[in-house]
Protein backbone atom coordinates (compact mmCIF):
# COMPACT_ATOMS: atom_id res chain seq x y z
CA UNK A 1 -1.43 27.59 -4.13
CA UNK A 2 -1.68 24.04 -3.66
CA UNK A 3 0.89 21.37 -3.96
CA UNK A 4 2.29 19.71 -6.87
CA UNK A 5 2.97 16.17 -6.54
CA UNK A 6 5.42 14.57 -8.90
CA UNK A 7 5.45 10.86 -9.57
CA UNK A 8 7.93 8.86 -10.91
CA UNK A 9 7.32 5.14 -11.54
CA UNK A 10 4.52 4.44 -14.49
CA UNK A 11 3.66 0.96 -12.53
CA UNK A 12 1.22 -0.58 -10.42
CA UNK A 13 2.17 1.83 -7.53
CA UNK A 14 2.75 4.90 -9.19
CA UNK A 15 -1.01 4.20 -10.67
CA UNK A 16 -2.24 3.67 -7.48
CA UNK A 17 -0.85 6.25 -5.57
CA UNK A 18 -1.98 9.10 -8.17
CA UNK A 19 -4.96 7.46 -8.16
CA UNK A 20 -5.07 7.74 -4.30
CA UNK A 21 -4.36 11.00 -4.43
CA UNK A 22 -6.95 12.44 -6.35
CA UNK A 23 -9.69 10.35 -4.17
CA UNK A 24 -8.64 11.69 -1.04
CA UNK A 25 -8.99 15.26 -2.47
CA UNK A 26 -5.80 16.60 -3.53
CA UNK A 27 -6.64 19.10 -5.99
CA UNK A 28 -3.23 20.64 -6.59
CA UNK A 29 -1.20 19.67 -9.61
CA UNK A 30 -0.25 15.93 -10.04
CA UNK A 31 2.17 14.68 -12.98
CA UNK A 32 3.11 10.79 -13.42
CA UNK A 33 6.28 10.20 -14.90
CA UNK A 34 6.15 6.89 -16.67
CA UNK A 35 9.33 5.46 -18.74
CA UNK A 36 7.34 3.05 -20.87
CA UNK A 37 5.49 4.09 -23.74
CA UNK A 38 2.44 3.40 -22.81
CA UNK A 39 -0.04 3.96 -19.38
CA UNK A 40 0.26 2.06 -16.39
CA UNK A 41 -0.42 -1.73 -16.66
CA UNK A 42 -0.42 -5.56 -15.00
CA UNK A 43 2.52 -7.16 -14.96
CA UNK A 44 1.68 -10.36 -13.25
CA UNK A 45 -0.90 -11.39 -16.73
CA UNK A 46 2.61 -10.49 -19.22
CA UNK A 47 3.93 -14.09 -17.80
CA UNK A 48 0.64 -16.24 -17.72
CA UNK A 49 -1.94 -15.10 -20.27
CA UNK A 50 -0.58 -12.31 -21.99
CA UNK A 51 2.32 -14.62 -23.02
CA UNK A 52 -0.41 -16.96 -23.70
CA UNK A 53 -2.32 -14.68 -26.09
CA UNK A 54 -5.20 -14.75 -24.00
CA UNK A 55 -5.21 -11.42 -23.10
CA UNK A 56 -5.45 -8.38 -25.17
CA UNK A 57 -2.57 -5.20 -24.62
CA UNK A 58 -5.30 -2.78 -23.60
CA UNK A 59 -6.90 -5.18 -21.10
CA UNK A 60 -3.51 -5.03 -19.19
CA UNK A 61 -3.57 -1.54 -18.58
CA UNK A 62 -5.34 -0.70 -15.11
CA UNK A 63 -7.28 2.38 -16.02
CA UNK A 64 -8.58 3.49 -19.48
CA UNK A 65 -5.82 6.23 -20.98
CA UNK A 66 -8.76 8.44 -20.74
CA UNK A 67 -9.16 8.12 -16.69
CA UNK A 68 -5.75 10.12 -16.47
CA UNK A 69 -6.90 13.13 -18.27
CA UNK A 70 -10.40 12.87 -17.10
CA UNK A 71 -8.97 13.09 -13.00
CA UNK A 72 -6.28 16.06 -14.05
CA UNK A 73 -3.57 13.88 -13.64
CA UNK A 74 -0.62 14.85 -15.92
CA UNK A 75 0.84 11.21 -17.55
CA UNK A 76 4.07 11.50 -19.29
CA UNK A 77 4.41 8.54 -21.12
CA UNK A 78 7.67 7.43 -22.38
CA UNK A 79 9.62 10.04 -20.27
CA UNK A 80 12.92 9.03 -18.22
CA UNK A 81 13.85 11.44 -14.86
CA UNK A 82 17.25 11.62 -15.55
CA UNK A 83 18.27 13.37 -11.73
CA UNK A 84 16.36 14.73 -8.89
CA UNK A 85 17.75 17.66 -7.04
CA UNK A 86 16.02 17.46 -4.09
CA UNK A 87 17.20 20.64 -2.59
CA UNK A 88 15.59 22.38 -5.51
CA UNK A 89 12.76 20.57 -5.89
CA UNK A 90 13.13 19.69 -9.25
CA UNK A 91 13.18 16.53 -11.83
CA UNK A 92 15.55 16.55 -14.40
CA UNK A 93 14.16 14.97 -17.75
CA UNK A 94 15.83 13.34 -20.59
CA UNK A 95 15.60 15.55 -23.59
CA UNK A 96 15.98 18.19 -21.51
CA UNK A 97 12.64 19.58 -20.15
CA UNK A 98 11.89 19.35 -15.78
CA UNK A 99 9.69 19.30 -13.27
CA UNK A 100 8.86 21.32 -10.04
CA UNK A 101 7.45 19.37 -7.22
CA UNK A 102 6.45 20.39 -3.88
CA UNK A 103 6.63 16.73 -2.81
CA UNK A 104 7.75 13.73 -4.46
CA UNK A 105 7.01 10.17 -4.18
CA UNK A 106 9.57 7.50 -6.25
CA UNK A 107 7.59 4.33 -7.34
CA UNK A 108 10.65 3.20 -9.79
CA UNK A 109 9.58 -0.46 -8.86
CA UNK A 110 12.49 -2.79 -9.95
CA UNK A 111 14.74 -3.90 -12.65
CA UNK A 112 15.26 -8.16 -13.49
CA UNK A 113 18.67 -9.44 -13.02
CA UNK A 114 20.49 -10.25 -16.23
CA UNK A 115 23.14 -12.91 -16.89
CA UNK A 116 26.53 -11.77 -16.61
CA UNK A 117 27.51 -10.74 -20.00
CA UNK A 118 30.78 -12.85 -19.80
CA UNK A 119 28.65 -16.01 -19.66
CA UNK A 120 26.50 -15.04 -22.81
CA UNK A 121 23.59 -12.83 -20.90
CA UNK A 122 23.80 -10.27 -23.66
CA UNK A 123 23.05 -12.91 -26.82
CA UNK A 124 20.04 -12.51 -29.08
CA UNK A 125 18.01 -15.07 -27.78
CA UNK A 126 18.29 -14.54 -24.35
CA UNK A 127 15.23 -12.95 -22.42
CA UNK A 128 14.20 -11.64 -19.23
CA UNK A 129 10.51 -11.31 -18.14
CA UNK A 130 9.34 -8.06 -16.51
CA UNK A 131 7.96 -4.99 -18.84
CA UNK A 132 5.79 -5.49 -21.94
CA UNK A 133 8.10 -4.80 -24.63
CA UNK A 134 10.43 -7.78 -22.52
CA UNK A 135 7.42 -10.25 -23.16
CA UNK A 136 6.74 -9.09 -26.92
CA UNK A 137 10.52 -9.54 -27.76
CA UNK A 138 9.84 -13.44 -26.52
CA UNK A 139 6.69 -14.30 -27.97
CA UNK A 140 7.64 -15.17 -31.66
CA UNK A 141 10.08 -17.41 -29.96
CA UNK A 142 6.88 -19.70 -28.17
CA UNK A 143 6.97 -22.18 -30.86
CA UNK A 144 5.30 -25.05 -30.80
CA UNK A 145 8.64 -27.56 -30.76
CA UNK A 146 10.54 -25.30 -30.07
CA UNK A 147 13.87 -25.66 -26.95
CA UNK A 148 13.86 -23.21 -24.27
CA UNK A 149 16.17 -23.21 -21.64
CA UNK A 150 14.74 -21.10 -18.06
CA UNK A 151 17.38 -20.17 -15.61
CA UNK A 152 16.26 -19.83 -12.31
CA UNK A 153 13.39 -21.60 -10.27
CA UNK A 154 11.44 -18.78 -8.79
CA UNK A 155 8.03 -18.05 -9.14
CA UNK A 156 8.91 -15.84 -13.24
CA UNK A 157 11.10 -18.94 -14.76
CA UNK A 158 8.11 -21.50 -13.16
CA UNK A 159 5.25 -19.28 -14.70
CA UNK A 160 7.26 -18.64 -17.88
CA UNK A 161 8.24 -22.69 -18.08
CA UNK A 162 4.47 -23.56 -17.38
CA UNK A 163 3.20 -21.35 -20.40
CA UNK A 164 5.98 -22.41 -22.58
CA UNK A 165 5.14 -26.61 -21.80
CA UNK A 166 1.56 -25.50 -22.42
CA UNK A 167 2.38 -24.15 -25.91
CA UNK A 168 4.08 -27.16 -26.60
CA UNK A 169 7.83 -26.32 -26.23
CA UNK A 170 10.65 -28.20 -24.99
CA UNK A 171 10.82 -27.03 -21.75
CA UNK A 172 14.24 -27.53 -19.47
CA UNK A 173 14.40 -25.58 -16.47
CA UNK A 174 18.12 -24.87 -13.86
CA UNK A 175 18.06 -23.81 -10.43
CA UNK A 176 21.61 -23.80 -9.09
CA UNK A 177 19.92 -24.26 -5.28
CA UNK A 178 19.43 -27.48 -4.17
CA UNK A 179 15.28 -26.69 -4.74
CA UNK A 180 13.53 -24.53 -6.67
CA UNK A 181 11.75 -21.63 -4.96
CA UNK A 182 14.30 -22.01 -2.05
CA UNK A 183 14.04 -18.72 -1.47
CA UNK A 184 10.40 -18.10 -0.75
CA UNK A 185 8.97 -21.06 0.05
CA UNK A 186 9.57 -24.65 2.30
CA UNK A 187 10.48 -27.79 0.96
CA UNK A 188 7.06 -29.01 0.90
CA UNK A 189 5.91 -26.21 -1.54
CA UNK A 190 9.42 -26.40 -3.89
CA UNK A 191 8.88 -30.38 -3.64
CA UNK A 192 5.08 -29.78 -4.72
CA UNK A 193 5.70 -27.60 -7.41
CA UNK A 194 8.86 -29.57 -8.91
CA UNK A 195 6.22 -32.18 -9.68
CA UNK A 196 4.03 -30.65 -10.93
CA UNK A 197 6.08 -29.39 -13.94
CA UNK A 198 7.77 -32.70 -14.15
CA UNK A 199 4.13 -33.78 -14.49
CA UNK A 200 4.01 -31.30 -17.75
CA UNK A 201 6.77 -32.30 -19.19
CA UNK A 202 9.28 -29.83 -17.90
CA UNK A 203 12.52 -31.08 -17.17
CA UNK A 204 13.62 -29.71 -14.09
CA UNK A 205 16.96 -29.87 -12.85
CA UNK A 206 18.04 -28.21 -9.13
CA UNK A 207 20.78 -27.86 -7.71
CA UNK A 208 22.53 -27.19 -10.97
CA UNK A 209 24.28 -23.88 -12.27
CA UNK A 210 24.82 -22.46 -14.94
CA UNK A 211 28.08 -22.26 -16.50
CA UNK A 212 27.97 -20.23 -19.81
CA UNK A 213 25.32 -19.78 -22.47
CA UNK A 214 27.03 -20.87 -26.06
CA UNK A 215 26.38 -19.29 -29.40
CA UNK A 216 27.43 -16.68 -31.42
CA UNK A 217 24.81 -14.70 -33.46
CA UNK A 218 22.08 -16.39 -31.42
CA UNK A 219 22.01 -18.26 -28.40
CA UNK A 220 22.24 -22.05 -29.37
CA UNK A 221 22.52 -23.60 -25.72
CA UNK A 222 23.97 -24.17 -22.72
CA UNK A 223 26.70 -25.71 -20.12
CA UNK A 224 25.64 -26.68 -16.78
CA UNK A 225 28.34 -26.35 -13.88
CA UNK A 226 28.37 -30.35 -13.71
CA UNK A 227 29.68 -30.13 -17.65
CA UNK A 228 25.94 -31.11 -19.11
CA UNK A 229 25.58 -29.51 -22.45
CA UNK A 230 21.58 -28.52 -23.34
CA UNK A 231 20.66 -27.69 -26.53
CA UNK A 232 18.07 -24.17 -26.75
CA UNK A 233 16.60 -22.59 -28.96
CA UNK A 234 16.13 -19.48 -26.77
CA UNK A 235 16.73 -18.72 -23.12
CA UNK A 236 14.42 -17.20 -20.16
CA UNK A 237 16.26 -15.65 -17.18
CA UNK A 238 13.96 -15.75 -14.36
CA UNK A 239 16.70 -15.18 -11.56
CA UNK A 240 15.08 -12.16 -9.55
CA UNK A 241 15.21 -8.74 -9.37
CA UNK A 242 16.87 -5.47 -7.70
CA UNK A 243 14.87 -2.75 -6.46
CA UNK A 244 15.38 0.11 -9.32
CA UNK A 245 17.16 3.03 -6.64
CA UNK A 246 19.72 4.49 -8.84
CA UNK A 247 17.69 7.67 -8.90
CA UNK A 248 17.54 7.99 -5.64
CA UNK A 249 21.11 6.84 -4.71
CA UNK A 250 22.13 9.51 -6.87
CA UNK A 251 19.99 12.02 -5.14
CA UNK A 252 21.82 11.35 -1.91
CA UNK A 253 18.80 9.26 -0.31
CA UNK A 254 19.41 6.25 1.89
CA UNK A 255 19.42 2.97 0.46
CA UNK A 256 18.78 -0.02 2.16
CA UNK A 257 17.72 -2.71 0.34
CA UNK A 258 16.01 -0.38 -1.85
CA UNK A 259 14.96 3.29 -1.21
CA UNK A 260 14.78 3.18 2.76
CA UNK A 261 11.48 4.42 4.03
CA UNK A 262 9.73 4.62 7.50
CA UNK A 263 6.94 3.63 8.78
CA UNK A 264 4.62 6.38 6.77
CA UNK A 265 6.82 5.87 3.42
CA UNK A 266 9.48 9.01 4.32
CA UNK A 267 12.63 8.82 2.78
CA UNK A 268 15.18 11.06 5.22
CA UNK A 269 14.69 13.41 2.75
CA UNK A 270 11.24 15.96 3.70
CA UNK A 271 9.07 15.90 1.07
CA UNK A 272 10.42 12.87 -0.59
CA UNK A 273 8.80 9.48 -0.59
CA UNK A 274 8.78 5.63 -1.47
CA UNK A 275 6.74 3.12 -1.93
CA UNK A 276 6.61 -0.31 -3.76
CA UNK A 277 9.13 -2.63 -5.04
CA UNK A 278 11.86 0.00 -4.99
CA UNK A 279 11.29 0.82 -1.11
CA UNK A 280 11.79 -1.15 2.31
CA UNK A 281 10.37 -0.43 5.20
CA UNK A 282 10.48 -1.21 9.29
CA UNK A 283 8.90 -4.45 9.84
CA UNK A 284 8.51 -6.44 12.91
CA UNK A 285 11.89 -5.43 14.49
CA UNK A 286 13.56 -5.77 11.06
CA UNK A 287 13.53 -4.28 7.64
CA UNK A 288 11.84 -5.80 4.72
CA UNK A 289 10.79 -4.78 0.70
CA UNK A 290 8.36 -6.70 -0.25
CA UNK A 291 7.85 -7.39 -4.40
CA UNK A 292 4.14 -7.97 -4.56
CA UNK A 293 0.94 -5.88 -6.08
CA UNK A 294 -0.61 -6.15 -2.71
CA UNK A 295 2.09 -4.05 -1.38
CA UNK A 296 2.56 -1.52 -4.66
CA UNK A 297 -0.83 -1.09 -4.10
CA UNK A 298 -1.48 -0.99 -0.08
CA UNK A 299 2.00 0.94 0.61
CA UNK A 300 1.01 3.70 -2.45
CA UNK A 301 -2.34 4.13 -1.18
CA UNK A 302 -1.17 5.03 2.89
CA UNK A 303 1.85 7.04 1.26
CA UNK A 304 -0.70 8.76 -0.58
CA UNK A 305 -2.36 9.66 2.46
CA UNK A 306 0.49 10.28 4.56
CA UNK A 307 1.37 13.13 2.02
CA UNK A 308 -1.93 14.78 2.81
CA UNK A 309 -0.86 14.64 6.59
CA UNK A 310 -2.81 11.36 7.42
CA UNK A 311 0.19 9.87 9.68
CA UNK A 312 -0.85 6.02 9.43
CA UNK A 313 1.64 3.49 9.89
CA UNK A 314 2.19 0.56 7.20
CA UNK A 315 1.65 -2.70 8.84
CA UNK A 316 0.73 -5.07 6.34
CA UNK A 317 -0.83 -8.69 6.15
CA UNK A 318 0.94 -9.38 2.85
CA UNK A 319 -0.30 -11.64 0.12
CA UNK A 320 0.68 -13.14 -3.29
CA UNK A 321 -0.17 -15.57 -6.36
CA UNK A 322 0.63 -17.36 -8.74
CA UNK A 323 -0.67 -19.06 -11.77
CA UNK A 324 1.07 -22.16 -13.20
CA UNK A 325 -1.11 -24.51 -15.77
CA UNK A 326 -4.71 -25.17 -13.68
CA UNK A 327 -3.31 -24.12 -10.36
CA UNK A 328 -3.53 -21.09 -8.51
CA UNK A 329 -1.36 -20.87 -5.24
CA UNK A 330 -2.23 -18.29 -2.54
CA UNK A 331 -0.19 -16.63 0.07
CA UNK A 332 -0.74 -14.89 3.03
CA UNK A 333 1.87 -13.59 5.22
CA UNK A 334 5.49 -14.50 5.56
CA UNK A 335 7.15 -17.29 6.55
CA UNK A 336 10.68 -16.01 7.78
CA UNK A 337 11.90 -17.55 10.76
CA UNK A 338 9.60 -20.44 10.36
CA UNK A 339 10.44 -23.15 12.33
CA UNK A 340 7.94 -26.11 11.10
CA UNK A 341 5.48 -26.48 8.28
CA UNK A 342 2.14 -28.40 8.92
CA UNK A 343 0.47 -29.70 5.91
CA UNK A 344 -3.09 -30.06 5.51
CA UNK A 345 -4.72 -31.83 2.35
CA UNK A 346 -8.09 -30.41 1.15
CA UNK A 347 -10.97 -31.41 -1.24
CA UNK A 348 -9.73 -32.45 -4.93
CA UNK A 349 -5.68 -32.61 -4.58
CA UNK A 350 -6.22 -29.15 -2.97
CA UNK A 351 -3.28 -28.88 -0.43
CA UNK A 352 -1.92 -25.88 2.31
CA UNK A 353 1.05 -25.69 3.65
CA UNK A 354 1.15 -23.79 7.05
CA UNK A 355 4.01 -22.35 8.24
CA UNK A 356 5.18 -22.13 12.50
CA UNK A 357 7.16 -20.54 15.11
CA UNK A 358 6.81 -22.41 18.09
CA UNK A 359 2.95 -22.22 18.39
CA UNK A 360 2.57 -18.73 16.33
CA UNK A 361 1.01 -19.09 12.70
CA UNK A 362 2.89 -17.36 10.48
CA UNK A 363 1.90 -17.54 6.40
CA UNK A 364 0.08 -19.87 4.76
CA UNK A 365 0.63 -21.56 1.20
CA UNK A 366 -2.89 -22.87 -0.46
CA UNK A 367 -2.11 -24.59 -4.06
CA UNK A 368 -5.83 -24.37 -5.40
CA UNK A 369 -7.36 -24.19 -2.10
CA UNK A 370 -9.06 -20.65 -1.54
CA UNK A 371 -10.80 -21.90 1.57
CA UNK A 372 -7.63 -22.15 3.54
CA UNK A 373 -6.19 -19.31 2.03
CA UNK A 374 -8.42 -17.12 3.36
CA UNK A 375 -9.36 -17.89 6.51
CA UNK A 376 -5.58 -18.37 6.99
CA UNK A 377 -5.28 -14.74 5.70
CA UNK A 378 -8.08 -13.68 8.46
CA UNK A 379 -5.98 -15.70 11.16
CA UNK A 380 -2.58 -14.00 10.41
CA UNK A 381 -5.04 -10.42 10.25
CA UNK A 382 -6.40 -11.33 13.47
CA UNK A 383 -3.51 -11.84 15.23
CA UNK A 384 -4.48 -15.48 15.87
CA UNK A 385 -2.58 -18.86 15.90
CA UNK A 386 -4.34 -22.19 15.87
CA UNK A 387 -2.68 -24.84 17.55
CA UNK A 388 -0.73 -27.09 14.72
CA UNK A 389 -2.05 -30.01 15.75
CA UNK A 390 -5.93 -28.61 15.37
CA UNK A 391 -4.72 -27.60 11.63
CA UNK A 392 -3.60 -30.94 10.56
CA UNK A 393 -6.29 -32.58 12.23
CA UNK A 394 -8.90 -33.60 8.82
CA UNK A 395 -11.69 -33.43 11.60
CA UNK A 396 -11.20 -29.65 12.56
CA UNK A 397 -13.31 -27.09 10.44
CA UNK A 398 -11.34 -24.18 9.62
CA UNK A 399 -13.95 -21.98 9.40
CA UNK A 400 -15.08 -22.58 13.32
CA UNK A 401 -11.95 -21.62 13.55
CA UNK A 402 -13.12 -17.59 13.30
CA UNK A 403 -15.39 -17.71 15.24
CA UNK A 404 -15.26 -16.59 19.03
């Protein structure tokens, strides 16, 4: 009889992997265990123009409800696995029913980190941006006028703080580093993106903490760490996420920064994978999860494969966006261990940042300039490192640049 394949994790991964599945020519049973009420969908569009209103709930969702039943694929909606027992093979559900698997893949993606509640994280008022009933709890509160107060300078609060200053709010934005995106990105792309917002209106203030929400029904404000008090109507927390593993923990898998994984997506456990947001994974000597739809996607699709015995590695190229009023910045690879940034203006206030070890090319950071973005993204797939000097240099032609 053939396998059943049991996945939990209604996201981007979980879609693709099921979707994977079923093109490859698995033609065994194959459930999808989604918590949300509703089938697989975008998340990146909930922060730009779903919150916007320029995009419609059923355009978010990445395959007609009909594709599921039409390919065999069992979707519980609005289901929670409660426990895996993975010496059983089974999935405990709340309510009470379970599941059987032969194998199991966990695509629980991952959960935004909340205010302390001591500080005022748990007032009405206060929001977090990551599922769609998170983003339909805000948007009464987008009033033109209206005070909102974003915690956190990542790529969420600057997306949230750029829709909010485009729908005419009063837009303040903390980041208790000394830069916003500090975490992700050099100083050249924080420093570029500060202004910008600045340029909208935001007011953006790094290298300031919080120290307590204030209110008492409602959230009515703030106080910084430096005693500022700011007035809000209602607050966005945009200060990261955790990978969602407390299924797994509890099922006696490793966890390492997430659901540990090798290099095919196998959790220690046989029979039992990972893959997306929740998982991390060997990378060039180290360990990394990366929090991207490139990788729910890429990751899902080789785990679906390595579960029909394909054996491929995951060795990704990986890439992100983001979409802040009229500008789209691009990424390609990763810029740990960087060592210097070379800047390179293009056509039209296009600009890319390109990031160095020594002479290797590591990622690349193009704010409305595709061109660089991907033939920087070939480069880094290549293997291939153009000398710094020939990428600052307005004379040199990136595109000769594949060639040979």
């Amino acid at each position: 009889m053939a396998e059943h394949i049991v996945v939990i994790g209604g996201g981007q991964a979980g879609a693709a992997l099921v979707a994977r599945l079923r093109g490859q020519g698995h033609d065994g049973p194959v459930t999808l265990v989604g918590e949300e009420p509703v089938p697989p969908y975008q998340r990146p569009p909930l922060s730009k123009k779903y919150l916007l209103g320029e995009m419609a709930l059923e355009r978010l969702f990445l395959r007609p409800e009909s594709y599921y039943a039409e390919h065999d694929i069992r979707l519980l909606t609005g289901t929670r696995a409660e426990a895996v027992d993975t010496a059983a093979g089974t999935v405990a559900l709340a309510g009470g029913g379970r599941l059987d698997y032969d194998q199991l893949a966990l695509t629980t993606g991952s959960v935004p980190r909340r205010l302390p509640e001591a500080i005022g994280g748990a007032l009405p008022g206060v929001h977090v941006v990551r599922s769609l009933a998170d983003v339909d709890a805000m948007a009464p509160d987008f009033v033109a006028g209206a005070r909102v107060l974003v915690v956190g300078g990542g790529y969420i609060g600057l997306e949230a703080a750029a829709v909010a200053a485009q729908k005419g709010l009063d837009v303040t934005l903390v980041e208790a580093a000394p830069r916003i995106l500090a975490r992700v990105a050099a100083p050249e792309t924080s420093a570029w993106f500060a202004d910008l917002h600045r340029r909208h209106g935001v007011d953006v203030r790094e290298g300031t903490g919080l120290s307590h929400l204030t209110g008492e029904d409602r959230v009515t404000g703030a106080v910084l760490e430096d005693g500022t008090e700011i007035s809000a109507d209602f607050v966005i927390t945009g200060i990261g996420i955790a990978p969602a593993a407390a299924l797994a923990e509890a099922a006696g898998l490793a966890i390492d920064n997430g659901i540990a994984v090798d290099a095919q997506g196998r959790t220690l456990v046989p029979g039992v994978w990972a893959a997306g947001d929740c998982a991390s994974f060997p990378f060039r000597g180290g360990r990394v999860r990366l929090e991207s739809v490139q990788n729910a996607i890429d990751q899902s699709e080789y785990v679906a494969d390595n579960m029909l015995g394909a054996g491929r590695a995951y060795d990704p190229v990986p890439w992100f966006w983001s979409d802040q009023y009229d500008v789209k910045l691009q990424i390609a690879g990763l810029n740990q261990g960087y060592e210097r940034v070379v800047v390179r203006e293009g056509a039209g206030g296009a600009v890319s940042h390109w990031y160095y070890a020594g002479e290797t090319l590591l990622a690349v950071d193009a704010m409305n300039d595709p061109r660089a973005y991907m033939i920087g993204k070939r480069l880094l797939e290549a293997g291939r490192s153009p000398a710094p000097a020939t990428i600052e240099s307005p004379r040199t032609d990136l595109k000769a640049l594949l060639k040979g």
